[in-house]
Protein backbone atom coordinates (compact mmCIF):
# COMPACT_ATOMS: atom_id res chain seq x y z
CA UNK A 1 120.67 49.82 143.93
CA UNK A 2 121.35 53.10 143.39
CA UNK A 3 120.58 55.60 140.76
CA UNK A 4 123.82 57.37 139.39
CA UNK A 5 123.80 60.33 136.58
CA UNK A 6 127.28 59.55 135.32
CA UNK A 7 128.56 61.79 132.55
CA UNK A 8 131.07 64.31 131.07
CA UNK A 9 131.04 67.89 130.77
CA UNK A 10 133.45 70.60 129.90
CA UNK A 11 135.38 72.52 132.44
CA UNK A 12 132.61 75.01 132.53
CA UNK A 13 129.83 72.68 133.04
CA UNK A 14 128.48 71.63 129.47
CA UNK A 15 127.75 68.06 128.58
CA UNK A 16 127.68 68.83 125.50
CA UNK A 17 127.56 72.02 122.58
CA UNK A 18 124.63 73.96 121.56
CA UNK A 19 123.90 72.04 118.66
CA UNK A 20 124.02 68.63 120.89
CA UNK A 21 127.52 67.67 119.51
CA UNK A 22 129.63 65.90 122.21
CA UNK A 23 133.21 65.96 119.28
CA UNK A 24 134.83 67.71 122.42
CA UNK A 25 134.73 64.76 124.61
CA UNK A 26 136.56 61.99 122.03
CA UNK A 27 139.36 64.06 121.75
CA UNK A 28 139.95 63.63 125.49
CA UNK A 29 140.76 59.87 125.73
CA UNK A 30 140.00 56.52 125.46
CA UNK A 31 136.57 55.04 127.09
CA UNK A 32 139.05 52.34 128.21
CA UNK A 33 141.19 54.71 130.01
CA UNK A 34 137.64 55.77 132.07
CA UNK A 35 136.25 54.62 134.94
CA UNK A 36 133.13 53.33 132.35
CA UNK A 37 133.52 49.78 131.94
CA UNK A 38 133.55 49.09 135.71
CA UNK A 39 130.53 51.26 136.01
CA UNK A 40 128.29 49.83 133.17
CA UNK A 41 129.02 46.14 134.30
CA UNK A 42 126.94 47.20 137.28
CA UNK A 43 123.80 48.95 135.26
CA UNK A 44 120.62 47.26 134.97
CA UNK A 45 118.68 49.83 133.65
CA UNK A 46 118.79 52.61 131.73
CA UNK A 47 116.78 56.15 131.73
CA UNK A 48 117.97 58.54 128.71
CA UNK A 49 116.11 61.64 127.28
CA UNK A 50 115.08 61.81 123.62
CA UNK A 51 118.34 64.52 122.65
CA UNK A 52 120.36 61.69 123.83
CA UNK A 53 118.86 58.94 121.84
CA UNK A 54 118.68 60.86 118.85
CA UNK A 55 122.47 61.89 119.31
CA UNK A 56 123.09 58.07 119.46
CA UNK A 57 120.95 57.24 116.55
CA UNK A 58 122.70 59.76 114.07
CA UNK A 59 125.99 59.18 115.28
CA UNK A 60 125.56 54.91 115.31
CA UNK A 61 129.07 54.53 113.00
CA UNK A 62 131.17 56.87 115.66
CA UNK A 63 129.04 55.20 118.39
CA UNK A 64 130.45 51.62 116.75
CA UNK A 65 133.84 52.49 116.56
CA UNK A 66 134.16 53.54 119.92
CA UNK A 67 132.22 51.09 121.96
CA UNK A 68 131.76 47.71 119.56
CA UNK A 69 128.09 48.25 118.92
CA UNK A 70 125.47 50.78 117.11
CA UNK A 71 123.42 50.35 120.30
CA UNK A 72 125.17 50.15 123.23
CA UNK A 73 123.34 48.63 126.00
CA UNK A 74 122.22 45.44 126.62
CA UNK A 75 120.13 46.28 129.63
CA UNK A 76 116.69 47.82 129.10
CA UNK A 77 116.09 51.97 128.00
CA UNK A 78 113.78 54.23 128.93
CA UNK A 79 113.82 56.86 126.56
CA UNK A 80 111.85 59.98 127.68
CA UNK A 81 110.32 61.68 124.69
CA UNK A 82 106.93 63.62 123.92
CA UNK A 83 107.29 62.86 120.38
CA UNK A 84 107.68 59.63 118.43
CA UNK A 85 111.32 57.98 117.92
CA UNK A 86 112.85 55.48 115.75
CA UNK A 87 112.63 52.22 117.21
CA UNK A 88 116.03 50.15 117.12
CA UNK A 89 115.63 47.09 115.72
CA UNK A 90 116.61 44.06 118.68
CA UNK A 91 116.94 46.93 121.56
CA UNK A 92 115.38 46.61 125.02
CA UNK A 93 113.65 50.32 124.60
CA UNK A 94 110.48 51.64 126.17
CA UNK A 95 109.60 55.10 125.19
CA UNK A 96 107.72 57.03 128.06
CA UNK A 97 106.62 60.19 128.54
CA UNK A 98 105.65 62.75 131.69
CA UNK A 99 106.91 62.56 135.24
CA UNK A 100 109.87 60.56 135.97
CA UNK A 101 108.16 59.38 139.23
CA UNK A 102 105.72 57.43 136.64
CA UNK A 103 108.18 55.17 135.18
CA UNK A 104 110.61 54.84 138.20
CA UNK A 105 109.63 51.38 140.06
CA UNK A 106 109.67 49.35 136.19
CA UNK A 107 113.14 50.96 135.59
CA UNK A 108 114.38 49.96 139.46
CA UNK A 109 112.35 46.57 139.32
CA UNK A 110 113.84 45.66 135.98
CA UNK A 111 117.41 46.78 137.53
CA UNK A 112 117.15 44.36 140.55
CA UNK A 113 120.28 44.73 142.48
CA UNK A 114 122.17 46.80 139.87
CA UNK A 115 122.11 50.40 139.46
CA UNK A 116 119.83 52.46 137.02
CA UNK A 117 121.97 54.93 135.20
CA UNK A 118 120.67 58.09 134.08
CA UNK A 119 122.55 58.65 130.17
CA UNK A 120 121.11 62.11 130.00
CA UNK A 121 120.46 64.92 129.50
CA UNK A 122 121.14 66.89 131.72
CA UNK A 123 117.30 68.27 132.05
CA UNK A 124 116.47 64.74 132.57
CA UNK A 125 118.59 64.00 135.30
CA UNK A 126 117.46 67.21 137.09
CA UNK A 127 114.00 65.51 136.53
CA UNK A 128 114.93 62.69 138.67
CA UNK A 129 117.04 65.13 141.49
CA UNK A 130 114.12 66.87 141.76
CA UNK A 131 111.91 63.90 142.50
CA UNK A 132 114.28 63.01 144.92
CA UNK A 133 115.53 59.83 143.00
CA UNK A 134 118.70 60.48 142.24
CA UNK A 135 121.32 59.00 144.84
CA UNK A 136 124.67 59.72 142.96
CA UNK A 137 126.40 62.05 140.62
CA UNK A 138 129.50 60.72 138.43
CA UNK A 139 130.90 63.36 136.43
CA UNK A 140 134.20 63.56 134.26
CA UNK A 141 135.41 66.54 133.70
CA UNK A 142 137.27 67.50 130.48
CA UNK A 143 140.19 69.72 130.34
CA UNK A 144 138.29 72.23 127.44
CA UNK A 145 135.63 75.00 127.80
CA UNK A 146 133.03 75.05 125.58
CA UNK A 147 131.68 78.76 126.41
CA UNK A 148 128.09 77.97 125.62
CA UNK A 149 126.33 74.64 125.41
CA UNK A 150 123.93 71.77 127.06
CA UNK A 151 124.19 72.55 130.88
CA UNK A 152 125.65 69.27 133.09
CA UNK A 153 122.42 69.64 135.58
CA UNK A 154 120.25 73.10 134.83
CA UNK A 155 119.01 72.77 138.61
CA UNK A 156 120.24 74.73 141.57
CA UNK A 157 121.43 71.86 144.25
CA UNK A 158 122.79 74.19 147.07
CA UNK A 159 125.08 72.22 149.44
CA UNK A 160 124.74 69.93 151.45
CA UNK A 161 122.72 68.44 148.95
CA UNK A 162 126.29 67.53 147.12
CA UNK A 163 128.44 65.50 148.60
CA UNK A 164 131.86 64.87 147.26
CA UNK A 165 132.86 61.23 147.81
CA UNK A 166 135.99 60.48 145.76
CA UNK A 167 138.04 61.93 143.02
CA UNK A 168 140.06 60.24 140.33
CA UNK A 169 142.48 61.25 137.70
CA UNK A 170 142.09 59.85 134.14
CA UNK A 171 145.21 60.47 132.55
CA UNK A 172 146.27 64.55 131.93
CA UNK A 173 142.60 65.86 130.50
CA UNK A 174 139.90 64.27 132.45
CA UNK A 175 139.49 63.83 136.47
CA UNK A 176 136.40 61.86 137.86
CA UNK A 177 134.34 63.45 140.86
CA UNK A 178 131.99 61.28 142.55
CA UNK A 179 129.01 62.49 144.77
CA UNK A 180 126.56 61.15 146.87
CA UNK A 181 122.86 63.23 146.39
CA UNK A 182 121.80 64.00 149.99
CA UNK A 183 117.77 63.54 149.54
CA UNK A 184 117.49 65.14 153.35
CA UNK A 185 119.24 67.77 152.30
CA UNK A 186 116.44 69.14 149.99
């Protein structure tokens, strides 16, 4: 079981614009042409911050269209907010707040022998590399710049704490890198 931050981010490191849109990443491709439905076939738990959800939540007909469903997931969410949410009606969501640590062994319990994915953000995720729970980063990279925007990981990991395990092209405007979180390394 491992838990993996797997994302996409502009060229300059944003996951997303400064008004939380992510329209830069579905001009890049296809989800089918990604590495994602080999990666969420193993997920058996989900951690997501409340920016995320919301993005989901407003966005449900795009969200449809590209993957089948309003909601997504069929595994369980953990939705980190300090504010109440919408609940969605038939979805395995548990809203949490405070340390990450808190809410870690239900997330990898429920997961069993899959892997607990970390949606985002990006604040979130440093959450969890800063707990030293975070054993992998996935990143896509898109072939744009966004200039300004939601940072991929707003966290200084100095190396070795990154270390690059395998890279993969997805067709001429994304590339996957894959990297292992070295927890002895911070």
């Amino acid at each position: 079981m491992k838990t993996q931050y797997y994302t996409a981010a502009s060229l300059d490191g944003f996951i997303a614009t400064e008004d939380d849109s992510l329209e830069w990443l579905f001009s890049l491709g296809e989800v089918s042409n990604s590495s994602y439905a080999d990666f969420i076939a193993k997920v058996g738990s989900i951690a997501m911050g409340s920016t995320t959800y919301r993005w989901l939540l407003n966005n449900a007909e795009q969200v449809a269209a590209q993957t089948g469903s309003a909601w997504p997931y069929t595994c369980p969410a953990w939705v980190f907010s300090s504010r109440p949410q919408p609940i969605v009606p038939g979805a395995k969501i548990f809203f949490v707040s405070g340390d990450v640590r808190a809410a870690f062994p239900a997330m990898r319990q429920t997961a069993g022998e899959r892997n607990l994915w970390i949606v985002g953000g990006g604040d979130l995720a440093g959450q969890f590399a800063d707990s030293g729970l975070l054993d992998e980063l996935i990143v896509q990279v898109g072939s744009v710049t966004l200039g300004q925007g939601r940072p991929l990981l707003p966290r200084r990991l100095l190396s070795p704490a990154l270390r690059l395990t395998q890279v993969s092209r997805l067709g001429p405007e994304m590339v996957e890198l894959r990297y292992d979180v070295r927890i002895d390394a911070r």
